[in-house]
PDB file of N, CA and C in Angstrom:
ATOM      1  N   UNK A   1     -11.700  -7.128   0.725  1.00  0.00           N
ATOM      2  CA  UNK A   1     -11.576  -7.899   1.943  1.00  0.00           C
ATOM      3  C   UNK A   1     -11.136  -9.319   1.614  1.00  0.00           C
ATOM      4  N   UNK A   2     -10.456  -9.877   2.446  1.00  0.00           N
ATOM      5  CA  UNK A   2      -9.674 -10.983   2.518  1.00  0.00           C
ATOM      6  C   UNK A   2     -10.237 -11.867   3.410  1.00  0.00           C
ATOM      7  N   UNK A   3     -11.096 -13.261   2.989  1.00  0.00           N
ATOM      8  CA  UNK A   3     -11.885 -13.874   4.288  1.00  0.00           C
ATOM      9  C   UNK A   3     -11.080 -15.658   4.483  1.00  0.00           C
ATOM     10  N   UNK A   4     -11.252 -16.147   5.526  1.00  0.00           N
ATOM     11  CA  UNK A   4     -10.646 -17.220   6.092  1.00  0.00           C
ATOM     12  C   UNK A   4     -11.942 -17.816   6.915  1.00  0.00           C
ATOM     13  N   UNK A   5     -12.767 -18.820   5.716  1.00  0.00           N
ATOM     14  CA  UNK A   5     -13.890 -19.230   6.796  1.00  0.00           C
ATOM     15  C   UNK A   5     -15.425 -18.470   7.539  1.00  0.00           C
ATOM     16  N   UNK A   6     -15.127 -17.637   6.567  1.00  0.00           N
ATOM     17  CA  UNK A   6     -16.449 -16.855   6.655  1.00  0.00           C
ATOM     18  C   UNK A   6     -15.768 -15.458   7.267  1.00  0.00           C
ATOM     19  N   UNK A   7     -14.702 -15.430   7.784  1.00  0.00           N
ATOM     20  CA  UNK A   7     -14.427 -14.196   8.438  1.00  0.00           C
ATOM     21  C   UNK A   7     -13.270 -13.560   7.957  1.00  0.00           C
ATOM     22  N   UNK A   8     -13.891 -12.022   8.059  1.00  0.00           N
ATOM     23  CA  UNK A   8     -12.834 -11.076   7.120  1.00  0.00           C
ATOM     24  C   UNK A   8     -11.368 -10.774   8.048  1.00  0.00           C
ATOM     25  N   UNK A   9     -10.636 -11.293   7.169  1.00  0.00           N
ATOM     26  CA  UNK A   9      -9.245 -11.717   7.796  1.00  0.00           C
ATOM     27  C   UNK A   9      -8.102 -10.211   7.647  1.00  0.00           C
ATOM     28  N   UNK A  10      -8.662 -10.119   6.036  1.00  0.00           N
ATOM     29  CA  UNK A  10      -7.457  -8.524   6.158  1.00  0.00           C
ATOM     30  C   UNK A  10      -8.458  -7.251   4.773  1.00  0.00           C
ATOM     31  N   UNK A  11      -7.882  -6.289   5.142  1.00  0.00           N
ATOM     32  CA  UNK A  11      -8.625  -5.586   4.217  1.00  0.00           C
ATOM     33  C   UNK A  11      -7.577  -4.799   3.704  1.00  0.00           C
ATOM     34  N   UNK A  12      -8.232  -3.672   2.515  1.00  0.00           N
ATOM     35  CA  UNK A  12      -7.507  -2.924   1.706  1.00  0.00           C
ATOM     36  C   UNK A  12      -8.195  -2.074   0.829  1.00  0.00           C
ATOM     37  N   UNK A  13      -7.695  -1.146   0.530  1.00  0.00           N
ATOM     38  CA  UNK A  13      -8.430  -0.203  -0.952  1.00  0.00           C
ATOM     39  C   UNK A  13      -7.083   0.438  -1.624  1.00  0.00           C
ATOM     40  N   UNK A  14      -7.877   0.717  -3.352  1.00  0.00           N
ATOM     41  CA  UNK A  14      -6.889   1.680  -3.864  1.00  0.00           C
ATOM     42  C   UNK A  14      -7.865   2.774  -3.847  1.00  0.00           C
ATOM     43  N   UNK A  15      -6.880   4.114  -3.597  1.00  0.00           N
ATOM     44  CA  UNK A  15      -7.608   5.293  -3.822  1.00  0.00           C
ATOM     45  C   UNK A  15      -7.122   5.853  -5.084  1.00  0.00           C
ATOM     46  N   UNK A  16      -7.812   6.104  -6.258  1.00  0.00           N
ATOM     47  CA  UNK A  16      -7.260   6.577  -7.432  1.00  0.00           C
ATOM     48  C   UNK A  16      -7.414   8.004  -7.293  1.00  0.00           C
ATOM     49  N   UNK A  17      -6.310   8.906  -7.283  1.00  0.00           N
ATOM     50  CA  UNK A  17      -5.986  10.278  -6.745  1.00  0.00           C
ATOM     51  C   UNK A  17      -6.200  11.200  -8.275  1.00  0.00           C
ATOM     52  N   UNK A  18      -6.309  10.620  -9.450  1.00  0.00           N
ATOM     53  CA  UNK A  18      -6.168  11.089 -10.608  1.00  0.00           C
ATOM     54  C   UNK A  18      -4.969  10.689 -11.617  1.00  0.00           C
ATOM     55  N   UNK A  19      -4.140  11.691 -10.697  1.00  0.00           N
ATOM     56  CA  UNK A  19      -2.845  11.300 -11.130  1.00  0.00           C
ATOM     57  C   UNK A  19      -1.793  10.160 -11.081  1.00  0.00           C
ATOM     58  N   UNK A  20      -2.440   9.522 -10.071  1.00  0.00           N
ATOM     59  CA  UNK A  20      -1.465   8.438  -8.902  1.00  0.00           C
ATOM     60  C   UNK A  20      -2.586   7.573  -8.193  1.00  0.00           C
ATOM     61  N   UNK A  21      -2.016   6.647  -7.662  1.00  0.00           N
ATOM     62  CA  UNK A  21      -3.052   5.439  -7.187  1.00  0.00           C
ATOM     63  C   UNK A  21      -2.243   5.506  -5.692  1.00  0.00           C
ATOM     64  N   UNK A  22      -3.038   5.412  -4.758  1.00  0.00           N
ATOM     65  CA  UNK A  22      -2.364   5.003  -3.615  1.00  0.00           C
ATOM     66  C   UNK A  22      -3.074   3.682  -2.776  1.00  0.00           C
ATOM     67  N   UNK A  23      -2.344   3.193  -2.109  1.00  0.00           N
ATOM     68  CA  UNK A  23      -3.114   1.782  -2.002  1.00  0.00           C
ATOM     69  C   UNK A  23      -2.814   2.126  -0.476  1.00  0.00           C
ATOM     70  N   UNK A  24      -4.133   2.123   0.067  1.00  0.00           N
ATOM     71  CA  UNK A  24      -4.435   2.992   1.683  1.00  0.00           C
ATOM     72  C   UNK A  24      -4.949   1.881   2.419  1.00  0.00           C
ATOM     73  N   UNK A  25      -5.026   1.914   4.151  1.00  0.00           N
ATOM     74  CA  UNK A  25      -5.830   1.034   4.834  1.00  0.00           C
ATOM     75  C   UNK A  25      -5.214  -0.211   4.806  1.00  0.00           C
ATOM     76  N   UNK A  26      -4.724  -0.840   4.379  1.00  0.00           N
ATOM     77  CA  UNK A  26      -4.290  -1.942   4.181  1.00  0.00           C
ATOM     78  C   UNK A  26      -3.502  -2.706   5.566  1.00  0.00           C
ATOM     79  N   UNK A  27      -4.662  -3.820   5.939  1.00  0.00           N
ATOM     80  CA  UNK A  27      -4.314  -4.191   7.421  1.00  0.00           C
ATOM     81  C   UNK A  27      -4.628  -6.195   7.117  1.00  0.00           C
ATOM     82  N   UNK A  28      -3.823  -6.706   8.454  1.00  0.00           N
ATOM     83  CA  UNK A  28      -4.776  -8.155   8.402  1.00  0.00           C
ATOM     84  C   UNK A  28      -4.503  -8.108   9.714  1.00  0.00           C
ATOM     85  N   UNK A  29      -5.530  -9.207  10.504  1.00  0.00           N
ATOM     86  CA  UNK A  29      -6.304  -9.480  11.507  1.00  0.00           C
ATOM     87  C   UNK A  29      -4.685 -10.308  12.254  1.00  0.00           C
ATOM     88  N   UNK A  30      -4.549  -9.581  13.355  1.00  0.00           N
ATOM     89  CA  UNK A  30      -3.205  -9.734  14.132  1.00  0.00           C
ATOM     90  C   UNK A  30      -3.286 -11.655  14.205  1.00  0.00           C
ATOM     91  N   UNK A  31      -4.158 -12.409  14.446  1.00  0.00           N
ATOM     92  CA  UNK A  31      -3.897 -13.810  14.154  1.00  0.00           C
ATOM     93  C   UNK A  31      -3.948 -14.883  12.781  1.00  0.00           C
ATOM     94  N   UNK A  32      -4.087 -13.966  11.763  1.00  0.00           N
ATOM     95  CA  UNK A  32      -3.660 -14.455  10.552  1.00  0.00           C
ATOM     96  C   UNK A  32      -2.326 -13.103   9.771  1.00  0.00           C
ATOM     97  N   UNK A  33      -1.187 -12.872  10.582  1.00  0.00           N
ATOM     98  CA  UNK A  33      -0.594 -12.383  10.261  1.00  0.00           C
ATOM     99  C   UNK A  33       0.540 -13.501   9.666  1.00  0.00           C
ATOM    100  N   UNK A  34       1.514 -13.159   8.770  1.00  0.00           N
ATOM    101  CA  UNK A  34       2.988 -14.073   8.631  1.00  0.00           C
ATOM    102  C   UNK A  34       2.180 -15.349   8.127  1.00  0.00           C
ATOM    103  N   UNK A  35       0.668 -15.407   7.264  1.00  0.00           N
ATOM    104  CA  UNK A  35       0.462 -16.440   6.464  1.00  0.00           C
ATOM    105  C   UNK A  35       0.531 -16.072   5.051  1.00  0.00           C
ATOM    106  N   UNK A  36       0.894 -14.818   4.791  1.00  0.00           N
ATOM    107  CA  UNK A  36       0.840 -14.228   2.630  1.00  0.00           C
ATOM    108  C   UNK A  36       0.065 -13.726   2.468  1.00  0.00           C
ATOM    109  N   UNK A  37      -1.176 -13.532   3.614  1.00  0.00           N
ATOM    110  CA  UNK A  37      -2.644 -12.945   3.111  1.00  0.00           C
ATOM    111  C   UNK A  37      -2.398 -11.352   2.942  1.00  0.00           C
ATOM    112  N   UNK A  38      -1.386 -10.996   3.571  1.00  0.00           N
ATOM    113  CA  UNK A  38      -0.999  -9.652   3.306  1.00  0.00           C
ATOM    114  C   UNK A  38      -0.685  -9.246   1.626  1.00  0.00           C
ATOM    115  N   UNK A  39       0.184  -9.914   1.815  1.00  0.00           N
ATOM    116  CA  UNK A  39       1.105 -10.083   0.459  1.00  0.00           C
ATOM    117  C   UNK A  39      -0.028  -9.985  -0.905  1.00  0.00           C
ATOM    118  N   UNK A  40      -1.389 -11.433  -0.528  1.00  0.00           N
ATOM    119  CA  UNK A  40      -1.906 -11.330  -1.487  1.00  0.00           C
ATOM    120  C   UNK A  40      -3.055 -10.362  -1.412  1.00  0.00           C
ATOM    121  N   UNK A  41      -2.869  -9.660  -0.832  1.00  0.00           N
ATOM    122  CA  UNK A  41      -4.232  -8.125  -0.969  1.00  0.00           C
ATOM    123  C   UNK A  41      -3.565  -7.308  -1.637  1.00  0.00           C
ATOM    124  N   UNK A  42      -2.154  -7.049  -1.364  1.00  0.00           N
ATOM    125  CA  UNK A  42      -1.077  -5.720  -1.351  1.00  0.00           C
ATOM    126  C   UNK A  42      -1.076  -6.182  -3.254  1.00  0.00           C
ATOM    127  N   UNK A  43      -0.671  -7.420  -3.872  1.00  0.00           N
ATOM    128  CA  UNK A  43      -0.841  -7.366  -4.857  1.00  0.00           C
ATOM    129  C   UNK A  43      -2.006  -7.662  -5.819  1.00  0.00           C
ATOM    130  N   UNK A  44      -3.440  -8.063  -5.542  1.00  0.00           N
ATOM    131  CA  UNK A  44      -4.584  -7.749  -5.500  1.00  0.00           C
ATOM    132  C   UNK A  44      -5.298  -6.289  -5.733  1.00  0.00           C
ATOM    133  N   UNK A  45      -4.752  -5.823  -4.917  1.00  0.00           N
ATOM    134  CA  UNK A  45      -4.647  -3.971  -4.715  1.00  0.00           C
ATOM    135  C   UNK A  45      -4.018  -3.353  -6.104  1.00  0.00           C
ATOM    136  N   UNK A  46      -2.516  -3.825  -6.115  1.00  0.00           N
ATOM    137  CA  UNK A  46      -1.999  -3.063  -7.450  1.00  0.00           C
ATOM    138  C   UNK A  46      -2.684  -3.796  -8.869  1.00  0.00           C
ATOM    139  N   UNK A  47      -2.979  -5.109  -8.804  1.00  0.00           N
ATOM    140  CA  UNK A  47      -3.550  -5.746  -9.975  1.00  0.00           C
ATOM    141  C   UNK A  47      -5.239  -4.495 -10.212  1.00  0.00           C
ATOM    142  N   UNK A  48      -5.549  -4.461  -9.216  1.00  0.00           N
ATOM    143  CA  UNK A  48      -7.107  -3.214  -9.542  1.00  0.00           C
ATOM    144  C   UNK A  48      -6.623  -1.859  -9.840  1.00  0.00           C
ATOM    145  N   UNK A  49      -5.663  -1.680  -9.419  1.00  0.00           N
ATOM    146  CA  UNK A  49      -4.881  -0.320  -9.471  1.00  0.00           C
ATOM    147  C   UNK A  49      -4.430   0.124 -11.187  1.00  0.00           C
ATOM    148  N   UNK A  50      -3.940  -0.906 -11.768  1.00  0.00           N
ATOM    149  CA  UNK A  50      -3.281  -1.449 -13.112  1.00  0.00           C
ATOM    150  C   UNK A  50      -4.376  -1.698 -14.056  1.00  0.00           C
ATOM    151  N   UNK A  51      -5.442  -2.163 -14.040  1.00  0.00           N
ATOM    152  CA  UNK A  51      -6.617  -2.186 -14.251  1.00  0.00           C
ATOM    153  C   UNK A  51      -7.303  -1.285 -14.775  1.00  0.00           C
ATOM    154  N   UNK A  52      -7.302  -0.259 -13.772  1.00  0.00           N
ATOM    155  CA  UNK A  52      -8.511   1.376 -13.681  1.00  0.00           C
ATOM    156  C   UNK A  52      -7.212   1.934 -15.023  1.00  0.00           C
ATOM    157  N   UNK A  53      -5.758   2.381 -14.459  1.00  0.00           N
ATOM    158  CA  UNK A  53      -4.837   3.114 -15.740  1.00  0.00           C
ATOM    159  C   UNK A  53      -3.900   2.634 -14.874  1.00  0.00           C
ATOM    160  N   UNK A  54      -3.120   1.668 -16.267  1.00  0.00           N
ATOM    161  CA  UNK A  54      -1.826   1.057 -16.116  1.00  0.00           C
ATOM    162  C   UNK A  54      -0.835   1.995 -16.192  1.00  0.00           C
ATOM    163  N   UNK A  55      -0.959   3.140 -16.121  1.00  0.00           N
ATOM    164  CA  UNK A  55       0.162   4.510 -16.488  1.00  0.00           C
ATOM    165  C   UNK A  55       0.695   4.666 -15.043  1.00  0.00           C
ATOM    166  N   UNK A  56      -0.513   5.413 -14.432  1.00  0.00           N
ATOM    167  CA  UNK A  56      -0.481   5.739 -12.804  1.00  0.00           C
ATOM    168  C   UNK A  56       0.744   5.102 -12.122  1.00  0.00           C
ATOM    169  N   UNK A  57       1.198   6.194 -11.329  1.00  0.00           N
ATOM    170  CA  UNK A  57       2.778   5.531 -10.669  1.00  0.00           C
ATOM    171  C   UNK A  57       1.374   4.895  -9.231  1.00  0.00           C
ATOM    172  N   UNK A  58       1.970   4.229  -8.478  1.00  0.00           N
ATOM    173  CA  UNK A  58       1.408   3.483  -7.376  1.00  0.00           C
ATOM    174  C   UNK A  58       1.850   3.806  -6.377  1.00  0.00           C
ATOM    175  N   UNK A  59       1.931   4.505  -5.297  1.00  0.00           N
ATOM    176  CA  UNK A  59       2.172   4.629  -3.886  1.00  0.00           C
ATOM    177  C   UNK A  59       1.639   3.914  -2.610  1.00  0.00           C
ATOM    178  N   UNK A  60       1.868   4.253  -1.355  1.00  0.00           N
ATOM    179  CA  UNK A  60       1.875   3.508  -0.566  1.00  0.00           C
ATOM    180  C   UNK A  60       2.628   4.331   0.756  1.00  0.00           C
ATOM    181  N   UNK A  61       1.837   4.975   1.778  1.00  0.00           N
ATOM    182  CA  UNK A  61       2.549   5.802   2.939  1.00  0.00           C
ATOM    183  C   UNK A  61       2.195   4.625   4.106  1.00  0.00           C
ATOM    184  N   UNK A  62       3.746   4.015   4.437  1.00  0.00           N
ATOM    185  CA  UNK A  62       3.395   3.171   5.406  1.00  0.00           C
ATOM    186  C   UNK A  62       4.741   3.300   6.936  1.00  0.00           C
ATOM    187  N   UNK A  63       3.820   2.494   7.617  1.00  0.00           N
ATOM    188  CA  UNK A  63       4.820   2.461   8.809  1.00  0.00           C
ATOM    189  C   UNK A  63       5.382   1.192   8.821  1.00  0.00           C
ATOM    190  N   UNK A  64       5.445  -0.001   8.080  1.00  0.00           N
ATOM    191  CA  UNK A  64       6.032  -1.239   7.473  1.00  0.00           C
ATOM    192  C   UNK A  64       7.113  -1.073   5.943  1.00  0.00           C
ATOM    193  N   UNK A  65       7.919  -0.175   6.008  1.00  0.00           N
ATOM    194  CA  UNK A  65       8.365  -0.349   4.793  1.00  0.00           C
ATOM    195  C   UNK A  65       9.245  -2.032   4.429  1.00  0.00           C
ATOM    196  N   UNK A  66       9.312  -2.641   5.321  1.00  0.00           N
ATOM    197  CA  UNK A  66      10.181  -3.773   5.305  1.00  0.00           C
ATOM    198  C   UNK A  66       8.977  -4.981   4.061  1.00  0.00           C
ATOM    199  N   UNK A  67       7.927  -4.289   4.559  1.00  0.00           N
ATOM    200  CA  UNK A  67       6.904  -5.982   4.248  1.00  0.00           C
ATOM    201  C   UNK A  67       6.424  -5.079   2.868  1.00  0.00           C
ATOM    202  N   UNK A  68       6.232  -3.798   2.860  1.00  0.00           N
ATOM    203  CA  UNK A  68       5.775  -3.930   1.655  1.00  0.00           C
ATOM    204  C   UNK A  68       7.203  -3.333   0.377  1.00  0.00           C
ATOM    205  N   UNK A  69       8.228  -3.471   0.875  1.00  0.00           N
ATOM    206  CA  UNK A  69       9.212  -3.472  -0.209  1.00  0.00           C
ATOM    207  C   UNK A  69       9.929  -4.962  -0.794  1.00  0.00           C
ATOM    208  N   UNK A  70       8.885  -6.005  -0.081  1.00  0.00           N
ATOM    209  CA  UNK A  70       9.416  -6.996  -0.234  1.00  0.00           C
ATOM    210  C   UNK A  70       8.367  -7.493  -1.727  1.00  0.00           C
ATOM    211  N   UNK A  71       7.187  -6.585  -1.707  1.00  0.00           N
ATOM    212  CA  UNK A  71       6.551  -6.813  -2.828  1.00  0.00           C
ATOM    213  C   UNK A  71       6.843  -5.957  -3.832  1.00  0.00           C
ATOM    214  N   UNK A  72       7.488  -5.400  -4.268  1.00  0.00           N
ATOM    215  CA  UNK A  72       8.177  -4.759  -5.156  1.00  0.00           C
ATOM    216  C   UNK A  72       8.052  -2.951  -5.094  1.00  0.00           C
ATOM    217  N   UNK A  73       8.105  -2.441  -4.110  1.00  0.00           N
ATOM    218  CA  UNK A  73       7.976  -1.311  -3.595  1.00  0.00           C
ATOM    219  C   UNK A  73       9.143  -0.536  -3.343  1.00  0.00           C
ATOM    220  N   UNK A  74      10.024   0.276  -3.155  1.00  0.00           N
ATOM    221  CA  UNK A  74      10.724   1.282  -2.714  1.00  0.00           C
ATOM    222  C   UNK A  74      10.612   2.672  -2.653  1.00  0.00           C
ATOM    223  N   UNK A  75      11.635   3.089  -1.631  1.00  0.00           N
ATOM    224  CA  UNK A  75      11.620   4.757  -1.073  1.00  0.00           C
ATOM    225  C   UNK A  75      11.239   5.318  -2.020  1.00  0.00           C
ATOM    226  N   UNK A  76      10.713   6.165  -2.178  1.00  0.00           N
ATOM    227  CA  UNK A  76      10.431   7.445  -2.923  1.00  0.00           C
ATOM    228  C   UNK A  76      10.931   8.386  -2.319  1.00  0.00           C
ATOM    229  N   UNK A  77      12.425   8.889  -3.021  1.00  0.00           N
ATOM    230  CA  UNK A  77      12.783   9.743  -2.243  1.00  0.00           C
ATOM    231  C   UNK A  77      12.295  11.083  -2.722  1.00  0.00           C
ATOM    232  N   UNK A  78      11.927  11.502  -3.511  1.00  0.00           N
ATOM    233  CA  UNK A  78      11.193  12.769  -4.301  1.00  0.00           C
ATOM    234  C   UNK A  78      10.265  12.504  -5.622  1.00  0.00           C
ATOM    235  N   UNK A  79      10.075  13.694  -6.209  1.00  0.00           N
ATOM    236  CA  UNK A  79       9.141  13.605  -7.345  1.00  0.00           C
ATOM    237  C   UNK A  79       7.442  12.922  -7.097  1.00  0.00           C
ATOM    238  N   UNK A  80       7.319  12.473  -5.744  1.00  0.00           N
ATOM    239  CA  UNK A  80       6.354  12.001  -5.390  1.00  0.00           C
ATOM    240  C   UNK A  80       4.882  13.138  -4.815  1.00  0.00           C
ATOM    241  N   UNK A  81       3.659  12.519  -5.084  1.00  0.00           N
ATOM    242  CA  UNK A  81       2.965  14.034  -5.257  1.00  0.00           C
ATOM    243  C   UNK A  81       2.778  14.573  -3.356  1.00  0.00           C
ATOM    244  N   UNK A  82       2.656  16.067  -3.633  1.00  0.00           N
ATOM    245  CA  UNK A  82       2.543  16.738  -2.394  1.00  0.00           C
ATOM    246  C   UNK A  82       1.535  16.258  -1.316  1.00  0.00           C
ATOM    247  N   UNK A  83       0.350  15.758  -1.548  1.00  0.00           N
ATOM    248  CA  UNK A  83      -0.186  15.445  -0.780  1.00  0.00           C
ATOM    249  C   UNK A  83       0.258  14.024  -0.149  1.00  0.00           C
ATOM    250  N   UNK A  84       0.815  13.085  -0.434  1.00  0.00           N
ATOM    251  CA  UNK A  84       1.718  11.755   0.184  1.00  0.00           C
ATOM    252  C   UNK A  84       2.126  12.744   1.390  1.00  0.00           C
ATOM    253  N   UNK A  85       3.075  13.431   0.983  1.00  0.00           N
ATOM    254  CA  UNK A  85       3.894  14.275   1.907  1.00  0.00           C
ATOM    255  C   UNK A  85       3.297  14.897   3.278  1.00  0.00           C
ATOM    256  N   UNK A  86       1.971  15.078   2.830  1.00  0.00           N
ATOM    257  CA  UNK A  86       1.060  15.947   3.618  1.00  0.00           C
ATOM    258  C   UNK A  86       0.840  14.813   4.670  1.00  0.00           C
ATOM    259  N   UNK A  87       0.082  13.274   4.019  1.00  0.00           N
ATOM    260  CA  UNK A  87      -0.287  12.541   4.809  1.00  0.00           C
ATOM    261  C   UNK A  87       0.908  12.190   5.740  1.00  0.00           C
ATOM    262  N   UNK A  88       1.796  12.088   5.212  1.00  0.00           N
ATOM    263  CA  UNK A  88       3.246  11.295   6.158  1.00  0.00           C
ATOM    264  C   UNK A  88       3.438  12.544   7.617  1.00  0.00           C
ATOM    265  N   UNK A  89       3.258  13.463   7.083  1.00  0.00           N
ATOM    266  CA  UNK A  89       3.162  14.652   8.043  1.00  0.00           C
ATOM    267  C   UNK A  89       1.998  14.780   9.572  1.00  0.00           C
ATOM    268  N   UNK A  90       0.893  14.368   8.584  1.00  0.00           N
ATOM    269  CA  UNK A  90      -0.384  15.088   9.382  1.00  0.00           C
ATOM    270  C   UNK A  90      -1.179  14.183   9.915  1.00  0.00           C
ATOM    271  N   UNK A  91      -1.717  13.124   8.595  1.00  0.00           N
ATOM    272  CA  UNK A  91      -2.518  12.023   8.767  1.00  0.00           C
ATOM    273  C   UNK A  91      -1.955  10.656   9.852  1.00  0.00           C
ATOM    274  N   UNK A  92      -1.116  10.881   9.876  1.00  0.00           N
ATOM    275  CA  UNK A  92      -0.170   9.602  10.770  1.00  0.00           C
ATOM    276  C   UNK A  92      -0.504   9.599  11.532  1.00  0.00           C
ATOM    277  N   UNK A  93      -0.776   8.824  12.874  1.00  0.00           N
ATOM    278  CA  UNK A  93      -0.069   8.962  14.173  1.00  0.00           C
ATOM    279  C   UNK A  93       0.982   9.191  14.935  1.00  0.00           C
ATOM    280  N   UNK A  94       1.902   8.250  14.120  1.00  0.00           N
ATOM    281  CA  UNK A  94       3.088   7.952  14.723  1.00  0.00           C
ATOM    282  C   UNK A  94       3.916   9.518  13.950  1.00  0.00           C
ATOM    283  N   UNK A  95       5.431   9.224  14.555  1.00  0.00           N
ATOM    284  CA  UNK A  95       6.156  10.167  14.685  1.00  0.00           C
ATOM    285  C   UNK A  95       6.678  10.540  12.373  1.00  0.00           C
ATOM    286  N   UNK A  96       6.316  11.400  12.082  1.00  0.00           N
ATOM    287  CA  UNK A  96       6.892  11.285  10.491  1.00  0.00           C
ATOM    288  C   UNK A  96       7.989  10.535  10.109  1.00  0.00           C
ATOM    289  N   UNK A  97       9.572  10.292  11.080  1.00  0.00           N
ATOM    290  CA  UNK A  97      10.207  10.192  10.629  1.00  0.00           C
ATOM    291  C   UNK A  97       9.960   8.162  10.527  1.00  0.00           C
ATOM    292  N   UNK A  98       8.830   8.095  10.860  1.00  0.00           N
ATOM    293  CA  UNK A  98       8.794   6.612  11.417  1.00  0.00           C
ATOM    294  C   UNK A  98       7.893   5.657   9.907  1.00  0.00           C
ATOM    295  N   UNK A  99       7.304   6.745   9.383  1.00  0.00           N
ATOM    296  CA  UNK A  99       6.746   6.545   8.260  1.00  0.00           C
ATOM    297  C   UNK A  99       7.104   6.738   6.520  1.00  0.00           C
ATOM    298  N   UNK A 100       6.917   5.899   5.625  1.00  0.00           N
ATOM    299  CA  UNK A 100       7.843   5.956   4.802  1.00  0.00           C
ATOM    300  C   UNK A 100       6.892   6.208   3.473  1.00  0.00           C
ATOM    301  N   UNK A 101       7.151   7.321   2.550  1.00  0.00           N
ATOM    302  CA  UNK A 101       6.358   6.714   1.161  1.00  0.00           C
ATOM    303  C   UNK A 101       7.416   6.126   0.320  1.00  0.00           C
ATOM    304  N   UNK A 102       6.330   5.050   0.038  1.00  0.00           N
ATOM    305  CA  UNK A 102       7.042   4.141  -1.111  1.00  0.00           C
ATOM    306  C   UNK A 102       6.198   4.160  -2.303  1.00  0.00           C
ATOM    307  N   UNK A 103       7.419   3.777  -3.315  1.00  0.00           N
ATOM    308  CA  UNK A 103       6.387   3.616  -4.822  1.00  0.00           C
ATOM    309  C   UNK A 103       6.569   2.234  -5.531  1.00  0.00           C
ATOM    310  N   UNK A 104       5.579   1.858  -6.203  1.00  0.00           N
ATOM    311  CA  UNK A 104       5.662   0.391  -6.485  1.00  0.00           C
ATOM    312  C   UNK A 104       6.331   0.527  -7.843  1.00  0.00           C
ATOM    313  N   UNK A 105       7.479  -0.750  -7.693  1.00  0.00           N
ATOM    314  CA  UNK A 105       8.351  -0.656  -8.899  1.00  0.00           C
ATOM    315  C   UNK A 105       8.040  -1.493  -9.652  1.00  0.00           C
ATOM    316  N   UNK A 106       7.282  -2.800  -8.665  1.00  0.00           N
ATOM    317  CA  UNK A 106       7.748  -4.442  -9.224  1.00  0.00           C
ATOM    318  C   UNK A 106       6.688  -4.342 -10.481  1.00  0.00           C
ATOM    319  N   UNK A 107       6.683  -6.125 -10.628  1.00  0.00           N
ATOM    320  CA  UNK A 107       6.298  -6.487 -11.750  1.00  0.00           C
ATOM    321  C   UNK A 107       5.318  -7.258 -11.223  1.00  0.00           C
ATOM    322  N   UNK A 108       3.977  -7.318 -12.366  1.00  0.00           N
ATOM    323  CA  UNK A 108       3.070  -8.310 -11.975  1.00  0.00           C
ATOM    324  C   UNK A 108       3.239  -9.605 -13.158  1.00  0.00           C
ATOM    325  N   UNK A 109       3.004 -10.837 -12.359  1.00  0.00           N
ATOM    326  CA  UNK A 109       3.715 -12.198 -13.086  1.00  0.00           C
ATOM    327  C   UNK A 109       2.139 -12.582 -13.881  1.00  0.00           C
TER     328      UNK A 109
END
């Protein structure tokens, strides 16, 4: 959790799948949006992720691919594990084609 003044501003988890890390839940509080607090959970998240086994590819099934490919993320267009697939399918709300898995490419500084 991410706090601003005593109050929890944005949250996040990694789920370590075994094979793969996926970094799930990941939200901030609609009036501290467009200040970085995103940014700094999303890489917060992969720094714990990197941590547990720096091997693990990193995923990410989102309906924002814009904000989190700006942190070093892109399409996964295959090779990505079956259950991602499942969630983009089932777990969503929104419509599948509206949701994207991505895999984290970048670099941590």
């Amino acid at each position: 959790m991410a706090r601003v003044e005593d109050k929890v501003v944005a949250f996040g988890r990694i789920i370590d799948h075994g094979e793969f890390h996926e970094i799930a839940s990941l939200g901030v509080d609609y009036y501290h949006r467009k200040k970085g607090i995103g940014k700094k959970m999303l890489f917060f998240l992969i720094q714990k992720a990197k941590r547990i086994d720096a091997r693990k590819p990193i995923y990410g099934v989102t309906h924002l691919p814009e904000f989190i490919s700006s942190c070093g993320f892109v399409h996964a267009e295959d090779g990505y594990p079956d259950y991602l697939d499942y969630k983009r399918k089932h777990a969503c709300r929104l419509d599948e084609s509206k949701i994207s898995i991505m895999e984290w490419k970048g670099i941590l500084g």
